[in-house]
C-alpha atoms as a PDB file:
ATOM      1  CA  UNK A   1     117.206  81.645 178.740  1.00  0.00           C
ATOM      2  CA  UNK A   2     113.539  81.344 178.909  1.00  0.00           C
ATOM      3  CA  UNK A   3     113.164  83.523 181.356  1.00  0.00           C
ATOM      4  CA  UNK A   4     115.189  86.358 179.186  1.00  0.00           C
ATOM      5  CA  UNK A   5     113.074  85.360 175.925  1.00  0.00           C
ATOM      6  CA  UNK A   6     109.844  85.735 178.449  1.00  0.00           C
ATOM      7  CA  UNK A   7     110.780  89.149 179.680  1.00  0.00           C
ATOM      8  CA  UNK A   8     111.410  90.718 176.074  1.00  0.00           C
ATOM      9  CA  UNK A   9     108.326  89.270 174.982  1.00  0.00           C
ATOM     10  CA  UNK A  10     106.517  90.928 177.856  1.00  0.00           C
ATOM     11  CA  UNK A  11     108.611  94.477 177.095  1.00  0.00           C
ATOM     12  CA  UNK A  12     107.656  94.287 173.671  1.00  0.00           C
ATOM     13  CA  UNK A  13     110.385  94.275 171.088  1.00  0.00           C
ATOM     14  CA  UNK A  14     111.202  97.102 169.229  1.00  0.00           C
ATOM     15  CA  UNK A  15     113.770  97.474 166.080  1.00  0.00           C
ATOM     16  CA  UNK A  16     115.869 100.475 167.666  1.00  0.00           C
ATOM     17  CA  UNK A  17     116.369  98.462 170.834  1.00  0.00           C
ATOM     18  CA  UNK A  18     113.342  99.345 172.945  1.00  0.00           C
ATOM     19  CA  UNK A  19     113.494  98.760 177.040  1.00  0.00           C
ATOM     20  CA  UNK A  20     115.453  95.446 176.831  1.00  0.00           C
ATOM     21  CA  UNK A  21     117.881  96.883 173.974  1.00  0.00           C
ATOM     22  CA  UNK A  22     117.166  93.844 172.032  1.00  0.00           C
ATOM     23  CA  UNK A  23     116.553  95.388 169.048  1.00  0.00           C
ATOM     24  CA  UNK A  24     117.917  95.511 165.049  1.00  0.00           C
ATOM     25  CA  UNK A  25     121.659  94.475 166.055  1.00  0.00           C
ATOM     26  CA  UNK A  26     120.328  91.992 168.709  1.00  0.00           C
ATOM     27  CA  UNK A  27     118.365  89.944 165.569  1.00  0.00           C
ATOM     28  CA  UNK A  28     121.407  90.802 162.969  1.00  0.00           C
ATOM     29  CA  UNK A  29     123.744  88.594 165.558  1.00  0.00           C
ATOM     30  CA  UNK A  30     121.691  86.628 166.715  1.00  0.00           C
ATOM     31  CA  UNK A  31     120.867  85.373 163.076  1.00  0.00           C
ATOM     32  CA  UNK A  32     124.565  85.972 161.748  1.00  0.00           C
ATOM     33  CA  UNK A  33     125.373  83.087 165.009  1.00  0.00           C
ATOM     34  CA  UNK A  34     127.493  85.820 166.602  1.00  0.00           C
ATOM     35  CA  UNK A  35     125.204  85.904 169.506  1.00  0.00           C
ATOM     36  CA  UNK A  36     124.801  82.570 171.372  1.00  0.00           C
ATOM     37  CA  UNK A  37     121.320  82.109 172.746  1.00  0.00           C
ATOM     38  CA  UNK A  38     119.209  78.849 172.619  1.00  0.00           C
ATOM     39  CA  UNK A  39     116.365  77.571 174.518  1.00  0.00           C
ATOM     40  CA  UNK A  40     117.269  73.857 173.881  1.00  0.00           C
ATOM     41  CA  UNK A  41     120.743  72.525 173.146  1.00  0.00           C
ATOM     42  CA  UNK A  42     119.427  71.652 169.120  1.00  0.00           C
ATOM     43  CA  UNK A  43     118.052  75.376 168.527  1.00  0.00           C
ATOM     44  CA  UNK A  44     119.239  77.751 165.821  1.00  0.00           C
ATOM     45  CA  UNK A  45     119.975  81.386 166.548  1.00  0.00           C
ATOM     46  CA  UNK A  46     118.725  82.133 162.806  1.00  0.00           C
ATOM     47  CA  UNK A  47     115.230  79.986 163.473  1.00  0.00           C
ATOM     48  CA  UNK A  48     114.924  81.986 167.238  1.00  0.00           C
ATOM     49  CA  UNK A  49     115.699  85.369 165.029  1.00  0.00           C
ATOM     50  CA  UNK A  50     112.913  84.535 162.515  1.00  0.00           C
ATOM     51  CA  UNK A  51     110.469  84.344 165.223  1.00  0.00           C
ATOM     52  CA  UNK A  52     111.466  87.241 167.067  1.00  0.00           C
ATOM     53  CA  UNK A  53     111.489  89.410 163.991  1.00  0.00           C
ATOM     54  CA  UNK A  54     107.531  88.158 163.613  1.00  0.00           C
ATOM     55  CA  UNK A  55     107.128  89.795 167.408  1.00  0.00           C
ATOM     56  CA  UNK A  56     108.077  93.096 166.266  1.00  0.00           C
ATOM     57  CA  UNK A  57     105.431  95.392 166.244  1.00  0.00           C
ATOM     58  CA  UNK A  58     103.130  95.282 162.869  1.00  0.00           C
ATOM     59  CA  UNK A  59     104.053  98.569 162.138  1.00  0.00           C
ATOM     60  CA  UNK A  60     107.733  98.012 162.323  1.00  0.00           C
ATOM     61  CA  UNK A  61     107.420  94.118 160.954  1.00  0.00           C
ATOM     62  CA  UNK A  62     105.786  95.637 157.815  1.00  0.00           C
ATOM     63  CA  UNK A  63     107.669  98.730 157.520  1.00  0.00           C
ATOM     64  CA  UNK A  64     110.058  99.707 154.653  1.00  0.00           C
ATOM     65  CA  UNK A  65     113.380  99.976 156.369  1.00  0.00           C
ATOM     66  CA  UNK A  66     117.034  99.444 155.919  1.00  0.00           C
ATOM     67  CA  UNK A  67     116.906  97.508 158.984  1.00  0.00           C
ATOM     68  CA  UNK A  68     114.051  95.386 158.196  1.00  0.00           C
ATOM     69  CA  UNK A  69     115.194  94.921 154.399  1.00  0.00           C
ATOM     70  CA  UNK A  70     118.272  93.630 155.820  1.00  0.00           C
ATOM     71  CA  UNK A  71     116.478  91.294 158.381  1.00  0.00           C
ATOM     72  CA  UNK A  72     114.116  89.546 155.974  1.00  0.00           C
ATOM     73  CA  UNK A  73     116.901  88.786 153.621  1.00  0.00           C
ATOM     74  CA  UNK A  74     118.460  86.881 156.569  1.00  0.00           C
ATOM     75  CA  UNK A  75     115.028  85.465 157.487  1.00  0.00           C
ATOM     76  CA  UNK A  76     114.363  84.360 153.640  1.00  0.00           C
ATOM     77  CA  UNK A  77     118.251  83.382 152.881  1.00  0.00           C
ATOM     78  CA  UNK A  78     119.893  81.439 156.624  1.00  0.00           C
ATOM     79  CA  UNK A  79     122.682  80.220 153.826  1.00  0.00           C
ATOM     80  CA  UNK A  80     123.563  83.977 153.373  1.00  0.00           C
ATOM     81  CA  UNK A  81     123.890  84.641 157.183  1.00  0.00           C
ATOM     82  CA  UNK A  82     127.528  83.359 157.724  1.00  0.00           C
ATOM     83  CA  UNK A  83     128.758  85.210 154.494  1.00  0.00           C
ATOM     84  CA  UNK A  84     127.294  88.732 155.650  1.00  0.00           C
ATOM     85  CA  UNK A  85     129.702  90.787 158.087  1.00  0.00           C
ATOM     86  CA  UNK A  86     130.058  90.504 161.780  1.00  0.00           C
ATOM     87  CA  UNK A  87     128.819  94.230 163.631  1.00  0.00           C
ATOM     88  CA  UNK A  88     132.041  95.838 165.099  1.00  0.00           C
ATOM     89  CA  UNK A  89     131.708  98.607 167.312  1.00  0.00           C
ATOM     90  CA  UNK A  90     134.667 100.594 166.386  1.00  0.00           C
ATOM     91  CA  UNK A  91     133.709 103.725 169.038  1.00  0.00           C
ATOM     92  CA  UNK A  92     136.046 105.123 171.248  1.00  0.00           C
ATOM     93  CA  UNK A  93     133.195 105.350 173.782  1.00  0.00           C
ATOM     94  CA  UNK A  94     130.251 102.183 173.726  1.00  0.00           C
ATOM     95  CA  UNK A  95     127.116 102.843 175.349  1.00  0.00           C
ATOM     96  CA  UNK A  96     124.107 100.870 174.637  1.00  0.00           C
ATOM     97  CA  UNK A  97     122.474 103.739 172.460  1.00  0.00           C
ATOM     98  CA  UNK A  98     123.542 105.020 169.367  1.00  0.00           C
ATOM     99  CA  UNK A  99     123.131 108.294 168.372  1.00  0.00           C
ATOM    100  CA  UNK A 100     122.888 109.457 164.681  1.00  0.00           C
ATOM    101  CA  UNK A 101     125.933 110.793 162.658  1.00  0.00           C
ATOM    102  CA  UNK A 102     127.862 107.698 164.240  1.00  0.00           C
ATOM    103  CA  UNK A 103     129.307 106.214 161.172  1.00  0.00           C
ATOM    104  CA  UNK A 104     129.103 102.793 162.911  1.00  0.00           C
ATOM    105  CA  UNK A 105     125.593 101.307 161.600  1.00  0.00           C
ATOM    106  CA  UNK A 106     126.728 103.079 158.063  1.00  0.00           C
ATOM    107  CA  UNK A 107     129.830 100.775 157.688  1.00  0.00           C
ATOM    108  CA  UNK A 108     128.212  97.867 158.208  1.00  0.00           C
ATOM    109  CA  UNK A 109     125.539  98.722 155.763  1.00  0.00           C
ATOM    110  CA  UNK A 110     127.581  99.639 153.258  1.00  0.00           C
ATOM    111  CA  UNK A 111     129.679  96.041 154.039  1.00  0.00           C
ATOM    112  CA  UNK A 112     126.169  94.581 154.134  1.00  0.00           C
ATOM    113  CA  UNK A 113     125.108  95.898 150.566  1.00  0.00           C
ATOM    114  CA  UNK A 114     127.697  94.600 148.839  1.00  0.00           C
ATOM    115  CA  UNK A 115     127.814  90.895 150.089  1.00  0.00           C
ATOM    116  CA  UNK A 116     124.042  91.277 149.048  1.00  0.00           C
ATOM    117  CA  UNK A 117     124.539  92.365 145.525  1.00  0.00           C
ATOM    118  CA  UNK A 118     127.604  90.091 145.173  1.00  0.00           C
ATOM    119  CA  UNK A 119     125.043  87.231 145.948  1.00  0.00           C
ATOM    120  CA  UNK A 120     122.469  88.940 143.913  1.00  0.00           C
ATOM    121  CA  UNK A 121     124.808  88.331 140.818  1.00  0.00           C
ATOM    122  CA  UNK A 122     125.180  85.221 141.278  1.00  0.00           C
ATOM    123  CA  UNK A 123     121.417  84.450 141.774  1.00  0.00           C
ATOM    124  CA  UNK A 124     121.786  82.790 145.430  1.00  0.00           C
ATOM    125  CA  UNK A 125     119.223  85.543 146.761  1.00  0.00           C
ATOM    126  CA  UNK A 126     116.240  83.729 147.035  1.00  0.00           C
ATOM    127  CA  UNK A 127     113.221  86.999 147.145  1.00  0.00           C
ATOM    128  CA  UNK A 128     109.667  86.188 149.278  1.00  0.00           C
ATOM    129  CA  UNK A 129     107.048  85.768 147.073  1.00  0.00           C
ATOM    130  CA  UNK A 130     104.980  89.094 147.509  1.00  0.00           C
ATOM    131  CA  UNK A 131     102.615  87.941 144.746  1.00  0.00           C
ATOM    132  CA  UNK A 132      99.613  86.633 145.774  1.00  0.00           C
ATOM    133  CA  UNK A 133      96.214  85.395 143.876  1.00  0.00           C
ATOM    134  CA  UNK A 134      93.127  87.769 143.810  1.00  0.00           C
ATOM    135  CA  UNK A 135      90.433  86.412 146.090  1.00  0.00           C
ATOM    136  CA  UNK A 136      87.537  85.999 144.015  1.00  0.00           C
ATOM    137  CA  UNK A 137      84.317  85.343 145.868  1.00  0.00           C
ATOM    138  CA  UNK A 138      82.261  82.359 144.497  1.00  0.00           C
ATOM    139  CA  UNK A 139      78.593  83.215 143.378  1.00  0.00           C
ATOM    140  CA  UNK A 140      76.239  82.577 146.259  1.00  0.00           C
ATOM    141  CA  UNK A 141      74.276  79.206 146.199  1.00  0.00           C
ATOM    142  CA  UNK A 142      70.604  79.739 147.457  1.00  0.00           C
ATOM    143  CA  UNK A 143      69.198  76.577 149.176  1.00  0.00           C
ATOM    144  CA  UNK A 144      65.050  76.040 149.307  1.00  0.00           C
ATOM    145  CA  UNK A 145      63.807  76.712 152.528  1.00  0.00           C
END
């Protein structure tokens, strides 16, 4: 397992799969528990998912996305991951890539957004905290020579 984990470090991770095809769906399961992959016999696939969704590239990582919308609500809510809906692959032919107008990503979404607003009514969303306090620079103290 750490030599896996090692490898896709050293590929680089990548949302739409990049050269290890570890990519949105890989996190989704893999925080979901649908995808069983630990380092040590106590770890959490949600707590390894958190920290591979910090080693996606800052571009991606900060990106508005449905993908990465749908990852930090997992990241922020690991109560929510066991009621959102398991990825099936309902295509008559399953290769590793998928290609757009494939309805299969689009289900789950649409599965996906209403568990969320379902939980959203009922106020067990908890949001990150995007607010943050203005830096104010203190006024410079000269000292005598």
């Amino acid at each position: 397992a750490a030599s896996a984990l090692d490898r896709w470090l050293s590929n680089g991770l990548e949302l739409r799969g990049g050269r290890d095809q570890k990519g949105f769906l890989f996190l989704y399961e893999l925080m979901r528990g649908d995808v069983f992959f630990k380092l040590l016999s106590n770890d959490s696939g949600h707590t390894l998912g958190c920290f591979l969704l910090r080693m996606l590239p800052p571009a991606e990582w900060s990106g508005k996305s449905m993908l990465m919308s749908t990852l930090r609500v997992m990241a922020h809510n690991p109560q929510l991951a066991r009621h959102l809906p398991k990825f099936e692959d309902d295509r008559n032919v399953k290769v590793t890539v998928m290609f757009r107008g494939q309805d299969v990503l689009h289900k789950l979404f649409e599965r996906v957004a209403a568990v969320l607003k379902a939980h959203e009514a009922d106020g067990l969303i908890t949001w990150p905290n995007h607010t943050f306090s203005f830096f104010e620079r203190q006024p410079l103290v000269h000292l005598p020579p």
